[in-house]
C-alpha atoms as a PDB file:
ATOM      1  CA  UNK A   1     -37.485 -14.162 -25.391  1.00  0.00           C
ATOM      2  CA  UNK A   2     -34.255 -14.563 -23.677  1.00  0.00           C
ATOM      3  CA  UNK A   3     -31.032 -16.375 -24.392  1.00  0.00           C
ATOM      4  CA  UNK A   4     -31.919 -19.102 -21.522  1.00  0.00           C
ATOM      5  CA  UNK A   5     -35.127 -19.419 -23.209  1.00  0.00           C
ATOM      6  CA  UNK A   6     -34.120 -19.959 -26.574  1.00  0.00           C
ATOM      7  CA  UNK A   7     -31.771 -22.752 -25.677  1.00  0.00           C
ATOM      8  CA  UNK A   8     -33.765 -24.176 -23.234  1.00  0.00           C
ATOM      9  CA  UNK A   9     -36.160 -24.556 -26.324  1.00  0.00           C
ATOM     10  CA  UNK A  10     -33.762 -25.698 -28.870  1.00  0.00           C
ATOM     11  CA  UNK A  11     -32.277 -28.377 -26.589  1.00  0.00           C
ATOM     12  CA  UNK A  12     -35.994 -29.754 -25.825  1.00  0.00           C
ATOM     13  CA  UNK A  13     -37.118 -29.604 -29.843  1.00  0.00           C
ATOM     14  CA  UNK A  14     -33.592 -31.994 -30.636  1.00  0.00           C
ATOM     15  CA  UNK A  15     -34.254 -34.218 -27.510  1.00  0.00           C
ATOM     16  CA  UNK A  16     -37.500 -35.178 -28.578  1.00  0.00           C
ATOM     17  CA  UNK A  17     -36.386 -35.006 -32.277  1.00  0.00           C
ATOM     18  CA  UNK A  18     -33.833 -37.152 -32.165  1.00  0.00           C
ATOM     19  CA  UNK A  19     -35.109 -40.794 -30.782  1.00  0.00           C
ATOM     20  CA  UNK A  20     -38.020 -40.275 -33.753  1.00  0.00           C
ATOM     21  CA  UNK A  21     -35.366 -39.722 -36.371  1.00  0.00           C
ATOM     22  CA  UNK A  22     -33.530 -43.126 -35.706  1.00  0.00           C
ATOM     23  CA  UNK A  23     -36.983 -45.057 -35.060  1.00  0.00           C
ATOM     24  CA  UNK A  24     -37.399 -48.145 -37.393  1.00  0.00           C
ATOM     25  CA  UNK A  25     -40.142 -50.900 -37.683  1.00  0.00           C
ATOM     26  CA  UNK A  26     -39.597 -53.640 -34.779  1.00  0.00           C
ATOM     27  CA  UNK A  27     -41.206 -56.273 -38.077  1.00  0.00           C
ATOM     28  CA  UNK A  28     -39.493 -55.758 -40.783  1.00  0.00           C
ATOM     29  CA  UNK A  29     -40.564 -57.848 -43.614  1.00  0.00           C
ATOM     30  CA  UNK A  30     -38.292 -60.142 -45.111  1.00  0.00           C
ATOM     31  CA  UNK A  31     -38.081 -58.892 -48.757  1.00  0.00           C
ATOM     32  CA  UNK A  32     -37.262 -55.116 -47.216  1.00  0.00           C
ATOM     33  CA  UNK A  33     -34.698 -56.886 -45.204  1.00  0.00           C
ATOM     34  CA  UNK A  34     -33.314 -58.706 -48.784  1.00  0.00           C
ATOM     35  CA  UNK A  35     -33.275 -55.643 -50.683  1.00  0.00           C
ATOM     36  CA  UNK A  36     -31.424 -54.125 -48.070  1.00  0.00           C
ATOM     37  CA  UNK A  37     -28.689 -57.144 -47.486  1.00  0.00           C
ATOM     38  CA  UNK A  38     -28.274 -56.938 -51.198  1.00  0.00           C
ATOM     39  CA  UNK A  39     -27.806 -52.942 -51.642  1.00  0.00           C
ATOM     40  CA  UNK A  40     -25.049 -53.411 -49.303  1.00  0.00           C
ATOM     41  CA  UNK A  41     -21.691 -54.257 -50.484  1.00  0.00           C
ATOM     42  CA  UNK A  42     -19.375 -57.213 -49.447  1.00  0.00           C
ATOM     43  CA  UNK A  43     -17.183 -56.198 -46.547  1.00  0.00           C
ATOM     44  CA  UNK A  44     -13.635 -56.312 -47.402  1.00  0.00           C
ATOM     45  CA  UNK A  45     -11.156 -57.561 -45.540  1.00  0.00           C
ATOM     46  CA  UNK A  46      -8.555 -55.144 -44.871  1.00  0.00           C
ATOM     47  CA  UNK A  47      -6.457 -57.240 -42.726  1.00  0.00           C
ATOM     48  CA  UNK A  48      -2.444 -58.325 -43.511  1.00  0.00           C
ATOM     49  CA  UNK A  49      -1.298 -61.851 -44.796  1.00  0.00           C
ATOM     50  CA  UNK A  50       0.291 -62.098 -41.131  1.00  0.00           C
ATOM     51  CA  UNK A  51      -2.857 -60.822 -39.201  1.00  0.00           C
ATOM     52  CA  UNK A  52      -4.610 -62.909 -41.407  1.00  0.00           C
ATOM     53  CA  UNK A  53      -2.674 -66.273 -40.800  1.00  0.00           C
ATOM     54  CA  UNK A  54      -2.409 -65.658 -37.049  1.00  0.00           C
ATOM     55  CA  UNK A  55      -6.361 -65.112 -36.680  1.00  0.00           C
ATOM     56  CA  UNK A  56      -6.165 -68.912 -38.387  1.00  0.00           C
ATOM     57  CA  UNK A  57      -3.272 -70.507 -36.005  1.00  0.00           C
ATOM     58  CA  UNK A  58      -5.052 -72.014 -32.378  1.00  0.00           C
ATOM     59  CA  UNK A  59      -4.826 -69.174 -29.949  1.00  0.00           C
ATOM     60  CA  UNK A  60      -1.626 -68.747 -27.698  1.00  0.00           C
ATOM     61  CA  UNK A  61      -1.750 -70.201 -23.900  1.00  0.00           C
ATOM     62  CA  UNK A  62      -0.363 -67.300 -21.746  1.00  0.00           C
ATOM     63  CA  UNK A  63      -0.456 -68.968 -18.747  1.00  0.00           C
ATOM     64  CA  UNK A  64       2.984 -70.476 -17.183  1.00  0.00           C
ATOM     65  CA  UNK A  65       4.380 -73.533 -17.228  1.00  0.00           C
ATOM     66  CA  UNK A  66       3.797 -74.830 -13.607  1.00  0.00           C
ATOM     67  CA  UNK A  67       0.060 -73.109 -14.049  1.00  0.00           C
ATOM     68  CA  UNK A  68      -0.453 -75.449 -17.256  1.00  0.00           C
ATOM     69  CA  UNK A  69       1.052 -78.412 -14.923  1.00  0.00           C
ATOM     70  CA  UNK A  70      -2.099 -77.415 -12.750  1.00  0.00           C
ATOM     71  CA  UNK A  71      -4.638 -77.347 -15.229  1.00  0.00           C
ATOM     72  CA  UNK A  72      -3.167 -81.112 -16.562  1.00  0.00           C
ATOM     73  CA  UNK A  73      -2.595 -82.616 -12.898  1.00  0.00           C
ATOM     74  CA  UNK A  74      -5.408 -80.937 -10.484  1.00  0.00           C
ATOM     75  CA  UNK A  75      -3.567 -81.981  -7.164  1.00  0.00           C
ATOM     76  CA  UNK A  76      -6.955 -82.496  -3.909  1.00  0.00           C
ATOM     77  CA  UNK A  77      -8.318 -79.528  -2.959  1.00  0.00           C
ATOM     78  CA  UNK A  78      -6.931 -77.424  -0.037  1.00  0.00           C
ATOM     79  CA  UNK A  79      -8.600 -77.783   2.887  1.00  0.00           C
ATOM     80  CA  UNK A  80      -8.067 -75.651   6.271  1.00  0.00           C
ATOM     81  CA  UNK A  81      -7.925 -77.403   9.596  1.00  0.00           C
ATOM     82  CA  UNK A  82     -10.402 -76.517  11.770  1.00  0.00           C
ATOM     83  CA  UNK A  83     -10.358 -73.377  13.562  1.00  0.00           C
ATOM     84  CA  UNK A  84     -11.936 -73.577  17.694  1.00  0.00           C
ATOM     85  CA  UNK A  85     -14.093 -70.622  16.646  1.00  0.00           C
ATOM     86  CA  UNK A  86     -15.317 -67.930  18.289  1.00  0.00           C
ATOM     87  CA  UNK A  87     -17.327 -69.508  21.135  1.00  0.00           C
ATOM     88  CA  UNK A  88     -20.602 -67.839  19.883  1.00  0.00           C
ATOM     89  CA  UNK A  89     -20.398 -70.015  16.701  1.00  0.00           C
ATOM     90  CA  UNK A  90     -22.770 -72.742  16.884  1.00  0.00           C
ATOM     91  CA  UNK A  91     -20.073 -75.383  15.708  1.00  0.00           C
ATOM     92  CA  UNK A  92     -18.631 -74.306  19.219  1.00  0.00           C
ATOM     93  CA  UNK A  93     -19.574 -76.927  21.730  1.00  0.00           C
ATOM     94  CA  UNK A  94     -16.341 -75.314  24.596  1.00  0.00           C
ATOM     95  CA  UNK A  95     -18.349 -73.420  27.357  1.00  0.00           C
ATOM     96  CA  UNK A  96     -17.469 -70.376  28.562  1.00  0.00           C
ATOM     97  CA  UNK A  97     -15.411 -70.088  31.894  1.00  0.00           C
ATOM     98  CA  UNK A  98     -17.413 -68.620  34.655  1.00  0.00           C
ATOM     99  CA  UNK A  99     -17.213 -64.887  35.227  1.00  0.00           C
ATOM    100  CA  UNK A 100     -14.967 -63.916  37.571  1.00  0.00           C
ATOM    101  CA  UNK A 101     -15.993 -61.211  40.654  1.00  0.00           C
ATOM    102  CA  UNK A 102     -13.775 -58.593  39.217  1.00  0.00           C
ATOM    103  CA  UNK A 103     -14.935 -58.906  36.195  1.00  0.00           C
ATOM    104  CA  UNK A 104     -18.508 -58.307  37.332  1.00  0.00           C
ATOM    105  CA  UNK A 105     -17.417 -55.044  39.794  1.00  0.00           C
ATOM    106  CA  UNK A 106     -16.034 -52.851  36.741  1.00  0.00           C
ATOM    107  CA  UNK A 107     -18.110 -50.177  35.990  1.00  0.00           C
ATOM    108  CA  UNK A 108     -16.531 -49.192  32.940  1.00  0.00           C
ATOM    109  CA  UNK A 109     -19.763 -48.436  30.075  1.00  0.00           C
ATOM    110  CA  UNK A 110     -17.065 -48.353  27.327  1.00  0.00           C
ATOM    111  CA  UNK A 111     -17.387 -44.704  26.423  1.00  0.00           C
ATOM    112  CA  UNK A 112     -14.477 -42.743  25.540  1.00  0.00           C
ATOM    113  CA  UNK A 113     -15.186 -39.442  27.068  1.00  0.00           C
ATOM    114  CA  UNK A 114     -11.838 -37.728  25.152  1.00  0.00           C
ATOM    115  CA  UNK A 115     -12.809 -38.654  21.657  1.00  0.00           C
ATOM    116  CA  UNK A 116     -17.243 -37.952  22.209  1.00  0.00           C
ATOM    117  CA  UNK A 117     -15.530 -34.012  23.800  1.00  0.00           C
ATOM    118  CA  UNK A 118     -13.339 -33.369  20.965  1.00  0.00           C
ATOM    119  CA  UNK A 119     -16.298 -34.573  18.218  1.00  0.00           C
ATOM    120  CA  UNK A 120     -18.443 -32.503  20.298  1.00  0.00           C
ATOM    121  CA  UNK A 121     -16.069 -29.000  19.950  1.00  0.00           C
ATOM    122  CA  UNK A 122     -15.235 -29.939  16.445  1.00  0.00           C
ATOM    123  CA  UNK A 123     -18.942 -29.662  15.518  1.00  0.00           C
ATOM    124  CA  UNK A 124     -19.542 -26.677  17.676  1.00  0.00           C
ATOM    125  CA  UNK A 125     -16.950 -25.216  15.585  1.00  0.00           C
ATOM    126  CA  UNK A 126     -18.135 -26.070  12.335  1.00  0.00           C
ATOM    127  CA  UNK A 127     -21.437 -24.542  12.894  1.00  0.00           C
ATOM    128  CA  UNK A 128     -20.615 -21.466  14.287  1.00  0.00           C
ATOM    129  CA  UNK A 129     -18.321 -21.344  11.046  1.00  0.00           C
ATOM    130  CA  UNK A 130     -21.658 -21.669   9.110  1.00  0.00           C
ATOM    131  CA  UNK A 131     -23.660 -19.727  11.440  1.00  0.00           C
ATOM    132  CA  UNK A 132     -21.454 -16.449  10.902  1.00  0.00           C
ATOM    133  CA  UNK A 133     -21.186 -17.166   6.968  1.00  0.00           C
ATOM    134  CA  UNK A 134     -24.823 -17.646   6.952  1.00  0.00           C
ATOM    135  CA  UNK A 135     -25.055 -14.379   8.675  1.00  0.00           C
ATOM    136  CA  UNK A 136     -22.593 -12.168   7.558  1.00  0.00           C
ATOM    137  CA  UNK A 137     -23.758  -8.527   5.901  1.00  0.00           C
ATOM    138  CA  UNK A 138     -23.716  -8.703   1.846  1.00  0.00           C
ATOM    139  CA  UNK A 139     -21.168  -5.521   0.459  1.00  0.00           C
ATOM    140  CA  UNK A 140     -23.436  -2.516  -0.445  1.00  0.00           C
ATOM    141  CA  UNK A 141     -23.380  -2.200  -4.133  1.00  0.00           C
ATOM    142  CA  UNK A 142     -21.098  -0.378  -6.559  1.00  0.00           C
ATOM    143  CA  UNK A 143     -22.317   2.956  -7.784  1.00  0.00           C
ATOM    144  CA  UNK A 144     -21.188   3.842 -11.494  1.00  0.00           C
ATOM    145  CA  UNK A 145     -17.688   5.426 -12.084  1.00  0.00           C
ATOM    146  CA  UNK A 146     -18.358   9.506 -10.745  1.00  0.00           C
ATOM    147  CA  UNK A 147     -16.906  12.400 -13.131  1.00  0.00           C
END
């Protein structure tokens, strides 16, 4: 058996080992749950007389002053004016100005023939890089030392 073996072998034997180790009773009764509250001893508490007193005082209020003014005096809530909105919105009730001729004559179809090129070399490049990795003769193997 090899080494790969073995631990592939040891490492399946303490995964399922483990979860059935820790397993307890979802119903425990309550005179096993008793016996056990009562085996256990008090907790003591190991805390100072100053952590102790502080853990009794009201809790501190971080925030600052004008931020507790706030919380005390709430002030109406901000409201933005109205925007005019992008005339697609259906709040929008503006038309849209008639198309000019110009406007209508451009043949422009938005492409930007620079930046699709250099995409287009750039992954011409990158798989001829792969191409001659992918293809590229292995070194012929070492012989042992000669005497």
């Amino acid at each position: 058996m090899t080494i790969r073996r073995t631990l592939a072998a040891a490492l399946a034997a303490t995964a399922l080992a483990a979860p059935a180790a820790s397993a307890q009773p979802a119903d425990t009764h309550a005179s096993t749950a008793l016996a056990t509250a009562q085996a256990q001893p008090q907790r003591q508490d190991l805390r100072g007389e100053h952590a102790k007193d502080a853990a009794i005082q009201q809790r501190q209020d971080f925030r600052s002053p004008d931020a507790i003014d706030a919380a005390i005096h709430p002030t109406k809530p901000f409201t933005a004016p109205a925007s005019p909105g992008h005339p697609a919105e259906a709040g929008n009730t503006t038309p849209l100005p008639p198309a000019t001729a110009e406007a209508l004559s451009t043949s422009d179809d938005g492409i930007d023939w620079a930046t699709l090129g250099l995409g287009i070399a750039g992954l011409v490049l990158f798989l001829g890089g792969v191409l001659a990795l992918a293809t590229r003769g292995r070194p012929a193997p070492r012989t042992g030392a000669s005497a």
